[in-house]
C-alpha atoms as a PDB file:
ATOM      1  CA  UNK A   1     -10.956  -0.069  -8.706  1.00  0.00           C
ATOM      2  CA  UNK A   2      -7.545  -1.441  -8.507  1.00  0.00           C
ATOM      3  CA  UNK A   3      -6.775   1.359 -10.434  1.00  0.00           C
ATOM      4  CA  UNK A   4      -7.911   4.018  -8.493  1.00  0.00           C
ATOM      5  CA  UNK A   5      -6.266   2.726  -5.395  1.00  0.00           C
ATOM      6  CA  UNK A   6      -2.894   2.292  -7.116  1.00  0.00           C
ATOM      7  CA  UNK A   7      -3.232   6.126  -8.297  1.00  0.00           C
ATOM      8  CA  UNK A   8      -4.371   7.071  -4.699  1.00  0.00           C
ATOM      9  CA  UNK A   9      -1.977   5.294  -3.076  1.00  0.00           C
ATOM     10  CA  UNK A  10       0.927   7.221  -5.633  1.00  0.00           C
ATOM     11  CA  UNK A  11      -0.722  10.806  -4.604  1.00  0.00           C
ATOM     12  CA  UNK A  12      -0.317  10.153  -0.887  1.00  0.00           C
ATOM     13  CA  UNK A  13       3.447   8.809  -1.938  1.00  0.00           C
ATOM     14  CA  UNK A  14       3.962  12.384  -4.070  1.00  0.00           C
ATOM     15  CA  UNK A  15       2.338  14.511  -1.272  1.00  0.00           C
ATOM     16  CA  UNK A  16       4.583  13.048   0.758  1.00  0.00           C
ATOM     17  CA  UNK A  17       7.214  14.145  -0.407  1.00  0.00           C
ATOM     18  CA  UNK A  18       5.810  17.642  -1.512  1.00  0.00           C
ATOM     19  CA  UNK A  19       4.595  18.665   2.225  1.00  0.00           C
ATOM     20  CA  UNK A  20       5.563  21.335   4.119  1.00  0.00           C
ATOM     21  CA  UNK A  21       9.053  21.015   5.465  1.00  0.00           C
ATOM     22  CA  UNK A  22       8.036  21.867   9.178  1.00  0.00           C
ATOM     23  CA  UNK A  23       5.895  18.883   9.491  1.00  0.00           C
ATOM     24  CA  UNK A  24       8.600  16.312   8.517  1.00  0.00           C
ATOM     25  CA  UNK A  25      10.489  14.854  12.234  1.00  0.00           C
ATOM     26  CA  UNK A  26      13.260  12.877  10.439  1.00  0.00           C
ATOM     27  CA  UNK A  27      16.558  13.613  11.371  1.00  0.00           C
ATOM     28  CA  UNK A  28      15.734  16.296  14.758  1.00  0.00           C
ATOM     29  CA  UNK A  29      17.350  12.950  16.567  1.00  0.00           C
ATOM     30  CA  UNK A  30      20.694  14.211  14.665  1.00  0.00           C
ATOM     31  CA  UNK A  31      19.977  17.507  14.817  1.00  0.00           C
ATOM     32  CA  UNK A  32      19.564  17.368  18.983  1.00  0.00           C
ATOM     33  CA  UNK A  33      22.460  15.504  19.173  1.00  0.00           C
ATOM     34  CA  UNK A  34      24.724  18.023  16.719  1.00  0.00           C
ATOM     35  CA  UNK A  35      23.623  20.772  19.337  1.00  0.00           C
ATOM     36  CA  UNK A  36      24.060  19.287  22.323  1.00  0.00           C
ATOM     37  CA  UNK A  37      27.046  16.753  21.956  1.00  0.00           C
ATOM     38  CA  UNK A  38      29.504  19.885  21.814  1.00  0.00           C
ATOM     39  CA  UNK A  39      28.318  21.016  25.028  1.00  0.00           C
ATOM     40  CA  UNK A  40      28.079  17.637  26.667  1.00  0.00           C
ATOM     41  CA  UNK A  41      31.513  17.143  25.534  1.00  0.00           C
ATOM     42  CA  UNK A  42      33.124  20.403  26.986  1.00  0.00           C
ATOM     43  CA  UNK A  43      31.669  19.609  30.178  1.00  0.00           C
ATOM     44  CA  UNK A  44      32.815  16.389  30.680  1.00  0.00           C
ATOM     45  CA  UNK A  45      36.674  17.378  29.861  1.00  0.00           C
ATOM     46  CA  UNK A  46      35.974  20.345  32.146  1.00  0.00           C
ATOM     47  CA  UNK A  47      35.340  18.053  34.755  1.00  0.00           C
ATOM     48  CA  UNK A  48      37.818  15.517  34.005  1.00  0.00           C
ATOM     49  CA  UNK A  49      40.735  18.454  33.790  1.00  0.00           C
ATOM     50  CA  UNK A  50      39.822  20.272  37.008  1.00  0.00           C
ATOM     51  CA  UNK A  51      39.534  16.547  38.415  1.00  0.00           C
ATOM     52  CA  UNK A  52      43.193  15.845  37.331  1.00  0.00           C
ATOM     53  CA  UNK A  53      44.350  18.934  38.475  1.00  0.00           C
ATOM     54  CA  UNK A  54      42.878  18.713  41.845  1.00  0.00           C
ATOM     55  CA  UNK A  55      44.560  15.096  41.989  1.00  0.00           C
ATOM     56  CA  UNK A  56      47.888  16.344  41.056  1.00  0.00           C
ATOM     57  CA  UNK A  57      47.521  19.531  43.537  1.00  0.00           C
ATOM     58  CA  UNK A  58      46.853  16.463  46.615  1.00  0.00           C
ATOM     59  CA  UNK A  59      49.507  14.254  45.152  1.00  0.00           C
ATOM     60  CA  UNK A  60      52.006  17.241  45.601  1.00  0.00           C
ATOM     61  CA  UNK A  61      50.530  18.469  48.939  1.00  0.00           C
ATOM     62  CA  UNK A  62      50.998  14.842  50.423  1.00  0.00           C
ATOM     63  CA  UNK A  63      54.620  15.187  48.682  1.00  0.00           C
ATOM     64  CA  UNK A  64      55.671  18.245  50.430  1.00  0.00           C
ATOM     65  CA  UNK A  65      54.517  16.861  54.020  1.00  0.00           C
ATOM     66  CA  UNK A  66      56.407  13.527  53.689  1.00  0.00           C
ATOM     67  CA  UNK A  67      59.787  15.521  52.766  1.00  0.00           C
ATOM     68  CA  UNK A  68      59.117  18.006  55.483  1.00  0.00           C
ATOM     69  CA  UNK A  69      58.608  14.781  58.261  1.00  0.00           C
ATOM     70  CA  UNK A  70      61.358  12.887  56.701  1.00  0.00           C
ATOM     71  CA  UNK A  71      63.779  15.746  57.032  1.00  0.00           C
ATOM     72  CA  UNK A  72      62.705  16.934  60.272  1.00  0.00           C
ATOM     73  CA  UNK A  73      63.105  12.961  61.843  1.00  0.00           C
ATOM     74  CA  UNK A  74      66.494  11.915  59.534  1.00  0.00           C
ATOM     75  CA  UNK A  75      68.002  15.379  59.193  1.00  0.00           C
ATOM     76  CA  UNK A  76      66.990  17.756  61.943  1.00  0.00           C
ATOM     77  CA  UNK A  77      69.779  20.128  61.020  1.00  0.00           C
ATOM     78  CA  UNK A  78      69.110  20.034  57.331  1.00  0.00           C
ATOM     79  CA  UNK A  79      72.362  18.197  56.357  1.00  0.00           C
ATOM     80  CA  UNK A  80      71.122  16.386  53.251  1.00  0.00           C
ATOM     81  CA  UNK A  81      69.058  18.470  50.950  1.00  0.00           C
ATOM     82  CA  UNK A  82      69.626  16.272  48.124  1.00  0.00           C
ATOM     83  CA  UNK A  83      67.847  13.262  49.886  1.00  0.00           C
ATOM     84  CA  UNK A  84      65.130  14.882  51.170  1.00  0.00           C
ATOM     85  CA  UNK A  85      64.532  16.111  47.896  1.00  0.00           C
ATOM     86  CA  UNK A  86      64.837  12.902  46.305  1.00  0.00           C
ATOM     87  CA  UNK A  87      62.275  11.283  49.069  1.00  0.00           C
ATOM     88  CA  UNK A  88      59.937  13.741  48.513  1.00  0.00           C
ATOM     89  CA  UNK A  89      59.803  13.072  44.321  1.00  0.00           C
ATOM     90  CA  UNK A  90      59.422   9.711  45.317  1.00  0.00           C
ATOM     91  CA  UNK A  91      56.433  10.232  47.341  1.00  0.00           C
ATOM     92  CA  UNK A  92      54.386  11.847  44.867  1.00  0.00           C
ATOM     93  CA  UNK A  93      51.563   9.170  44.113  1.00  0.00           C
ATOM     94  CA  UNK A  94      50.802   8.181  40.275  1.00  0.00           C
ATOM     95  CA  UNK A  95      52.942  10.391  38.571  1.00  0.00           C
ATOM     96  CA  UNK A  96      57.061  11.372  38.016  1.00  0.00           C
ATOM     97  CA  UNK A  97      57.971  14.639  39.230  1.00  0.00           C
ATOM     98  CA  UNK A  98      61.529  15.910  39.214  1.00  0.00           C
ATOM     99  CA  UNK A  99      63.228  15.994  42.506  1.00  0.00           C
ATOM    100  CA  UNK A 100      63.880  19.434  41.296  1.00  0.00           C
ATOM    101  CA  UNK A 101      60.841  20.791  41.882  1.00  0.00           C
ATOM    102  CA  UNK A 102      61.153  20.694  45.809  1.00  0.00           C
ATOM    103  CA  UNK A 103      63.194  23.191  47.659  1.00  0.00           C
ATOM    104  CA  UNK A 104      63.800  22.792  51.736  1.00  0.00           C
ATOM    105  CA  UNK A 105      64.709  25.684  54.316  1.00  0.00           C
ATOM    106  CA  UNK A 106      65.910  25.587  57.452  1.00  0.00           C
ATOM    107  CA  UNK A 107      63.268  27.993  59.189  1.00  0.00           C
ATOM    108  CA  UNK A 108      61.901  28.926  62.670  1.00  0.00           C
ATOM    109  CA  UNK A 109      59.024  26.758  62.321  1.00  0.00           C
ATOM    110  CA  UNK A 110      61.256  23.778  61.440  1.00  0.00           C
ATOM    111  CA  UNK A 111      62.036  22.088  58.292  1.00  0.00           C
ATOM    112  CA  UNK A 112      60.060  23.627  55.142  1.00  0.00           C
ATOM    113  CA  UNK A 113      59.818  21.921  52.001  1.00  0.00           C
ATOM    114  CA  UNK A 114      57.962  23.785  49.563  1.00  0.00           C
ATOM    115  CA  UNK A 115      57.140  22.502  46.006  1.00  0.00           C
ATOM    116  CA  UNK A 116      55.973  24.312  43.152  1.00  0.00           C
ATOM    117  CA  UNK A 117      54.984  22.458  39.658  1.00  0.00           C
ATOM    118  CA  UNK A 118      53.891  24.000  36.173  1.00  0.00           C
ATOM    119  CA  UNK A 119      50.688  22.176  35.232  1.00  0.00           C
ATOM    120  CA  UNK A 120      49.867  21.735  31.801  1.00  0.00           C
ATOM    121  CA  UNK A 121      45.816  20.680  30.876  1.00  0.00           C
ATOM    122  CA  UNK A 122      45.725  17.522  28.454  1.00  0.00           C
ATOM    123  CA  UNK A 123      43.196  19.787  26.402  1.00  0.00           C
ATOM    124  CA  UNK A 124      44.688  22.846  25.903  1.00  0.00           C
ATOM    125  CA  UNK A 125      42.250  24.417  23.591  1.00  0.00           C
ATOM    126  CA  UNK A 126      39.421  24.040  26.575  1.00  0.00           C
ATOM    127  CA  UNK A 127      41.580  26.239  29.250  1.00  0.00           C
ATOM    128  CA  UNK A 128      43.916  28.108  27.222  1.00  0.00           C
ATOM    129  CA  UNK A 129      46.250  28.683  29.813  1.00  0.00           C
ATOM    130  CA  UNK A 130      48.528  26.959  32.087  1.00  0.00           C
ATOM    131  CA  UNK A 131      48.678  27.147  36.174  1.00  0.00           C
ATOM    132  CA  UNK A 132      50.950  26.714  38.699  1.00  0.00           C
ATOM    133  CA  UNK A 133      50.811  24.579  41.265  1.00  0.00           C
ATOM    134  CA  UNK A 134      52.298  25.065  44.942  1.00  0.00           C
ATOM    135  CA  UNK A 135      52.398  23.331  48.193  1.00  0.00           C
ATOM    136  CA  UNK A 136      54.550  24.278  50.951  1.00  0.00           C
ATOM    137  CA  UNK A 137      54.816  22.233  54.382  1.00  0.00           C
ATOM    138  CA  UNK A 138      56.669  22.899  57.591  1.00  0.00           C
ATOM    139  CA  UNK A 139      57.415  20.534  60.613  1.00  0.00           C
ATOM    140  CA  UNK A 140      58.548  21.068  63.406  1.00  0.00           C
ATOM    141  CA  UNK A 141      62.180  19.808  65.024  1.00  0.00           C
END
């Protein structure tokens, strides 16, 4: 008997291994998660970049309307350009911009600074491209 059991038992081991591949469920855990990480994964950086853009895009907005107050209270006849500028980089929130990158006019409307700022995505191979970024703010004198 102990015999037969020991044989029976080494069948069920041997058809075990012999059965139809479609029955066997080991490894669709890895095989879900091969298919789906990629996608997961794209997603989530989508959302982070558009989030980081959209962050930079306020930070440079807020910029432009600080420089355009702070000229129009300190320099209503647009005498210093280079410190307006210069107060304007330095309101950008989080992050270093050149003082550069602003530009203020002397315009019906009042004092216009206007900013415009090449943004480059962390991941470039998910959005192969870059954009540019502009804010523009006028007030009054």
């Amino acid at each position: 008997m102990k015999v037969f059991a020991r044989r029976l038992r080494e069948i069920r081991i041997l058809a075990r291994f012999l059965s139809f591949p479609g029955r066997d469920r080991g490894g669709t855990s890895a095989l879900e998660f091969g298919l789906i990480a990629p996608v997961f994964l794209l997603l989530l950086l989508g959302i982070l970049e558009f989030g980081r853009a959209l962050w930079t895009q306020s930070a440079l907005q807020h910029a432009v309307e600080a420089g355009a107050r702070y000229a129009a209270i300190n320099y209503p006849s647009c005498a210093s350009v280079s410190q307006t500028k210069s107060y304007a980089a330095g309101e950008v929130f989080g992050q270093s911009i050149a003082s550069s990158t602003f530009s203020l006019n002397c315009n019906a409307c009042g004092t216009q600074v206007s900013a415009s700022l090449p943004f480059s995505f962390i991941v470039p191979g998910l959005i192969p491209y870059s954009i540019t970024l502009t804010a523009q703010s006028c007030h009054p004198v």
